[in-house]
Protein backbone atom coordinates (compact mmCIF):
# COMPACT_ATOMS: atom_id res chain seq x y z
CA UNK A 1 46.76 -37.78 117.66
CA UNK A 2 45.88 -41.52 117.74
CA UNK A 3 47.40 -44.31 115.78
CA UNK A 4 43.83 -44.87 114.33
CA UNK A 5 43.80 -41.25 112.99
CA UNK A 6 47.19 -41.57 110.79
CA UNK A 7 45.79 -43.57 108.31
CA UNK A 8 43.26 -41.26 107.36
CA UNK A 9 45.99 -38.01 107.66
CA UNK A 10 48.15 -39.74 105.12
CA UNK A 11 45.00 -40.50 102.76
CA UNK A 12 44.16 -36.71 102.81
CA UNK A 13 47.64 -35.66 102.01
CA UNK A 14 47.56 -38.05 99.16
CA UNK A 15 44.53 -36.43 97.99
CA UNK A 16 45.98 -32.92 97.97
CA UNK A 17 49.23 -33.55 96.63
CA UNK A 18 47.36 -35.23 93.74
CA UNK A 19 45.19 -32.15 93.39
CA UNK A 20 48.05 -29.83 93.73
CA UNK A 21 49.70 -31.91 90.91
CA UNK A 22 46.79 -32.14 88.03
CA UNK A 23 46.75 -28.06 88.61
CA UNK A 24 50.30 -27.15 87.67
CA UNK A 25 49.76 -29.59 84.72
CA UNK A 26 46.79 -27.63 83.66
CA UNK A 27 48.33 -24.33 84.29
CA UNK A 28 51.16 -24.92 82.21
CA UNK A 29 49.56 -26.31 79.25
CA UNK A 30 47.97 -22.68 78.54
CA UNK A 31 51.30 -20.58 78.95
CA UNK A 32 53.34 -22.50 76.75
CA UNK A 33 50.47 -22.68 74.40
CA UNK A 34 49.87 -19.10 74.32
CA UNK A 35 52.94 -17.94 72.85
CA UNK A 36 53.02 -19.92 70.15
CA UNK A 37 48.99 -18.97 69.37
CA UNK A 38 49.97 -15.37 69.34
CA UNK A 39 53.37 -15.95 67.37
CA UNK A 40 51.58 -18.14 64.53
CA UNK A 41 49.03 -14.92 64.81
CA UNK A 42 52.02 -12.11 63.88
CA UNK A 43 53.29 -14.21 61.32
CA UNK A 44 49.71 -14.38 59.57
CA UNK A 45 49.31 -10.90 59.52
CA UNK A 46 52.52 -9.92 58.37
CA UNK A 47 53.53 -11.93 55.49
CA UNK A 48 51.54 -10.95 52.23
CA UNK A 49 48.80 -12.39 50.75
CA UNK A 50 49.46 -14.46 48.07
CA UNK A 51 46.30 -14.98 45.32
CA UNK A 52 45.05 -18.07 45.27
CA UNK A 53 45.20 -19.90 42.08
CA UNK A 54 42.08 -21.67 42.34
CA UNK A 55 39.88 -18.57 42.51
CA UNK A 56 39.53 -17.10 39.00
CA UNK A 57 38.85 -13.05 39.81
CA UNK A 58 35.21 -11.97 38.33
CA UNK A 59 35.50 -10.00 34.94
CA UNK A 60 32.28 -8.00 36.63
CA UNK A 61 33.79 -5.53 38.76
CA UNK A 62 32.25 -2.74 40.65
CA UNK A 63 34.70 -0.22 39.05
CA UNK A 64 33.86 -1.51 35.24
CA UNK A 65 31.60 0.89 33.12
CA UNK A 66 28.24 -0.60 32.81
CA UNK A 67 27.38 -2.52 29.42
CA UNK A 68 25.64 0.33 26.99
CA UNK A 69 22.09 -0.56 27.43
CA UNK A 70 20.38 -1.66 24.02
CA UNK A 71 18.17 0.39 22.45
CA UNK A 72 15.27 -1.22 20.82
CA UNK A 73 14.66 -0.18 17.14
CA UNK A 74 11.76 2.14 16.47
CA UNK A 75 9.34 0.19 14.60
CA UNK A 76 9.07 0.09 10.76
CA UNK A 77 5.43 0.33 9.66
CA UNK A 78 5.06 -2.50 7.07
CA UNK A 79 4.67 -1.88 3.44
CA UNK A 80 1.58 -1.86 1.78
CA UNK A 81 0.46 -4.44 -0.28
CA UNK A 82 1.17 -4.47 -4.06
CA UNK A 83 -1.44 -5.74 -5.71
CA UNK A 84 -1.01 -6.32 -9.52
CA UNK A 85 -0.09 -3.28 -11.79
CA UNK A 86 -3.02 -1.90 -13.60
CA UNK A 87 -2.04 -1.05 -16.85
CA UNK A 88 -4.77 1.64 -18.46
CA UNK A 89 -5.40 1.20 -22.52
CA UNK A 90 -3.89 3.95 -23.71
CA UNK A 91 -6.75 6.12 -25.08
CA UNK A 92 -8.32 5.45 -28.67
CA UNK A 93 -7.13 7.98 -31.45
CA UNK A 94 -9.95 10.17 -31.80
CA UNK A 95 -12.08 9.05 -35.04
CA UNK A 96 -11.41 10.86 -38.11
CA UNK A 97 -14.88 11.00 -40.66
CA UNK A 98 -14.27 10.53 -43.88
CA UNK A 99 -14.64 13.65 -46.53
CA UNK A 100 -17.60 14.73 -47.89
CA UNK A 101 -17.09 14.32 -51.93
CA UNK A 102 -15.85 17.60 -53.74
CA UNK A 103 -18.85 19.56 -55.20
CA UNK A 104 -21.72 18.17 -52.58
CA UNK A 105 -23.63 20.39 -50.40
CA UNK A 106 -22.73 19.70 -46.76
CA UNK A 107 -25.85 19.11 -44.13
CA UNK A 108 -25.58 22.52 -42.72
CA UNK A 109 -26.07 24.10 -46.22
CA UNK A 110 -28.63 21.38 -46.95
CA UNK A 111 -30.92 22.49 -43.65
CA UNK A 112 -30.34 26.29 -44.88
CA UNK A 113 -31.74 25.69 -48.25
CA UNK A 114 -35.18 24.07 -46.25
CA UNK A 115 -35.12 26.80 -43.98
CA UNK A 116 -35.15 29.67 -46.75
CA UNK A 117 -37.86 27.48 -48.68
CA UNK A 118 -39.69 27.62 -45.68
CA UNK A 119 -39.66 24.32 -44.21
CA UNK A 120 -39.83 22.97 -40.89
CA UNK A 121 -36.48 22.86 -39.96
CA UNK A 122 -35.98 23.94 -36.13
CA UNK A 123 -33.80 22.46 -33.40
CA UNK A 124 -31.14 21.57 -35.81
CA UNK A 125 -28.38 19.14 -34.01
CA UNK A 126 -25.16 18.39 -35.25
CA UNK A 127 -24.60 14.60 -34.96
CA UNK A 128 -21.73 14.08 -37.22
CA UNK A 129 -19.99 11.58 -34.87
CA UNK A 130 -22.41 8.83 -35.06
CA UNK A 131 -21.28 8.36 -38.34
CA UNK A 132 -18.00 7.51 -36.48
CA UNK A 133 -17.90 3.39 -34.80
CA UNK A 134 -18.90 4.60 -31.46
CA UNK A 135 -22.23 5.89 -32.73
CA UNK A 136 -24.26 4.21 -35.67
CA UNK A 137 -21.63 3.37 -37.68
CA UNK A 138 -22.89 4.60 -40.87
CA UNK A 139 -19.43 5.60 -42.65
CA UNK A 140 -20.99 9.03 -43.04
CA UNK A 141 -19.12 12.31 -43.16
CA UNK A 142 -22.48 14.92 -41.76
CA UNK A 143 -25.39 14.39 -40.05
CA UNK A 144 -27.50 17.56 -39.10
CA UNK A 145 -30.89 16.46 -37.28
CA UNK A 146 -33.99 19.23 -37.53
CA UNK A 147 -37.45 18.35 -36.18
CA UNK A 148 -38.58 18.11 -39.90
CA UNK A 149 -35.90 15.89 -41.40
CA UNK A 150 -32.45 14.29 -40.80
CA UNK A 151 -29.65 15.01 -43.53
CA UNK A 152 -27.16 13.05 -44.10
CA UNK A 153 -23.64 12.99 -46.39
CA UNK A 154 -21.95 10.53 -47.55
CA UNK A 155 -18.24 10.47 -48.64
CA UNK A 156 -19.19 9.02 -52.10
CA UNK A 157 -22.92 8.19 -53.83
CA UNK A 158 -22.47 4.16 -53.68
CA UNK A 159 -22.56 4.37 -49.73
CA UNK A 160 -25.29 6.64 -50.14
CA UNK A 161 -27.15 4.55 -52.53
CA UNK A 162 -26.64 1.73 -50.14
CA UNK A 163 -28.09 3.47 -47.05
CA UNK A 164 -30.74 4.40 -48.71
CA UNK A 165 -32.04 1.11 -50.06
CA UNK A 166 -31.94 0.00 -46.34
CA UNK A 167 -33.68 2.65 -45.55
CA UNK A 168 -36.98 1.64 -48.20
CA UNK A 169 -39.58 4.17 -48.65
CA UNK A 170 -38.66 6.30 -45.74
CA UNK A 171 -35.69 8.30 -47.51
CA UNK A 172 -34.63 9.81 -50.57
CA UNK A 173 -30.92 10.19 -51.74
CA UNK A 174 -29.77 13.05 -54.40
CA UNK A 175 -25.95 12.29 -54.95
CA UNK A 176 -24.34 11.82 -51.86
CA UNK A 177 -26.58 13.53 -49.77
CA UNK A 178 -29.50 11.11 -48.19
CA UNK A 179 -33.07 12.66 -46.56
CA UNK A 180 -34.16 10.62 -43.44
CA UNK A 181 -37.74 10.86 -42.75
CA UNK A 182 -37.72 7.77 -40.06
CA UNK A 183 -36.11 9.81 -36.85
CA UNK A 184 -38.49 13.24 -37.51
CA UNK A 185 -41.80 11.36 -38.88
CA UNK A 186 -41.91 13.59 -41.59
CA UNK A 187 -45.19 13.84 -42.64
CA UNK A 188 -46.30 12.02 -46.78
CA UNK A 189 -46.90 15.77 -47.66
CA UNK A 190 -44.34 17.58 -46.69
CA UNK A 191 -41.23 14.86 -47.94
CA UNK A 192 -42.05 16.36 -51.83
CA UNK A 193 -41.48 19.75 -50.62
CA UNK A 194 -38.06 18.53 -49.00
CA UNK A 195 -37.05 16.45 -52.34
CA UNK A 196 -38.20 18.86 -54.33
CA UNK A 197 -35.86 22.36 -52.46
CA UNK A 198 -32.78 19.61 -52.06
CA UNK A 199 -33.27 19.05 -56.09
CA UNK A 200 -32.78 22.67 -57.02
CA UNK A 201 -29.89 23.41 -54.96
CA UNK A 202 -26.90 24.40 -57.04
């Protein structure tokens, strides 16, 4: 070996104790490290855990019955209108005629009498109730209507008397019982024939 080559010896054993150096430092820093890694590790999982304040624990939990699920209400059909209340009339009393006077004839026995005298009587009607206000209005009591004549009977001989001055020429009144000759056209010569049978009834 030369006395030029020492120089660069001593620089290479520099270099390799330096290198030898920085690796027991960074060897060492691991082992002692490791122990205490692993130690702080134990310690974690053996002590218990403790809850933290902070986090508030959900009221929803798996375990917890579900909420009773809402049933919706069958619907209601709506009422029906109400219109205003109809209030019916209650119905009219049925119309009472008045009496035919004591001691007259009625119609019936009136048309009998022309029948048996032999007078054109046929088709005889009973039409008492126009006497009544839903018909003529008359105040009558009878009203028998033949195809010869109509008879009517009054309850008294003023309202007769009355009815047949309306009535003119085409009537003729015996007490309370008044001959129409309007409704049947009795003929001139056959109204003496009625007059005269309605006369001698008894």
């Amino acid at each position: 070996m030369t006395l030029r080559s020492l120089p660069a010896v001593g620089v290479l054993l520099v270099a390799a104790a330096v290198v030898a150096g920085c690796g027991r430092g960074d060897d060492s820093a691991p082992s002692s490290a490791a122990p205490n890694v692993s130690s702080s590790a134990v310690q974690a999982t053996d002590l218990p855990s403790v809850p933290n304040p902070a986090v508030v624990p959900s009221r929803t939990d798996s375990a917890a019955p579900p909420p009773p699920r809402s049933v919706a209400p069958s619907p209601v059909p709506p009422a029906p209108p109400q219109g205003p209340v109809e209030r019916r009339p209650a119905s009219p009393p049925p119309v009472v005629l008045p009496q035919r006077p004591a001691g007259a004839p009625s119609a019936r026995q009136v048309v009998d009498v022309f029948k048996a005298a032999g007078l054109r009587v046929t088709h005889p009607k009973d039409r008492s109730v126009d006497c009544g206000p839903d018909g003529l209005g008359l105040g009558c009591s009878e009203i028998v209507a033949t195809d010869g004549v109509t008879v009517y009977v009054f309850p008294d001989e003023t309202s007769a008397g009355d009815i047949a001055e309306t009535w003119g020429g085409q009537s003729y009144r015996r007490g309370a019982v008044v001959l129409n000759y309007l409704e049947a056209k009795t003929p001139a010569a056959d109204r003496l024939r009625y007059e005269k049978a309605l006369n001698g009834f008894r």
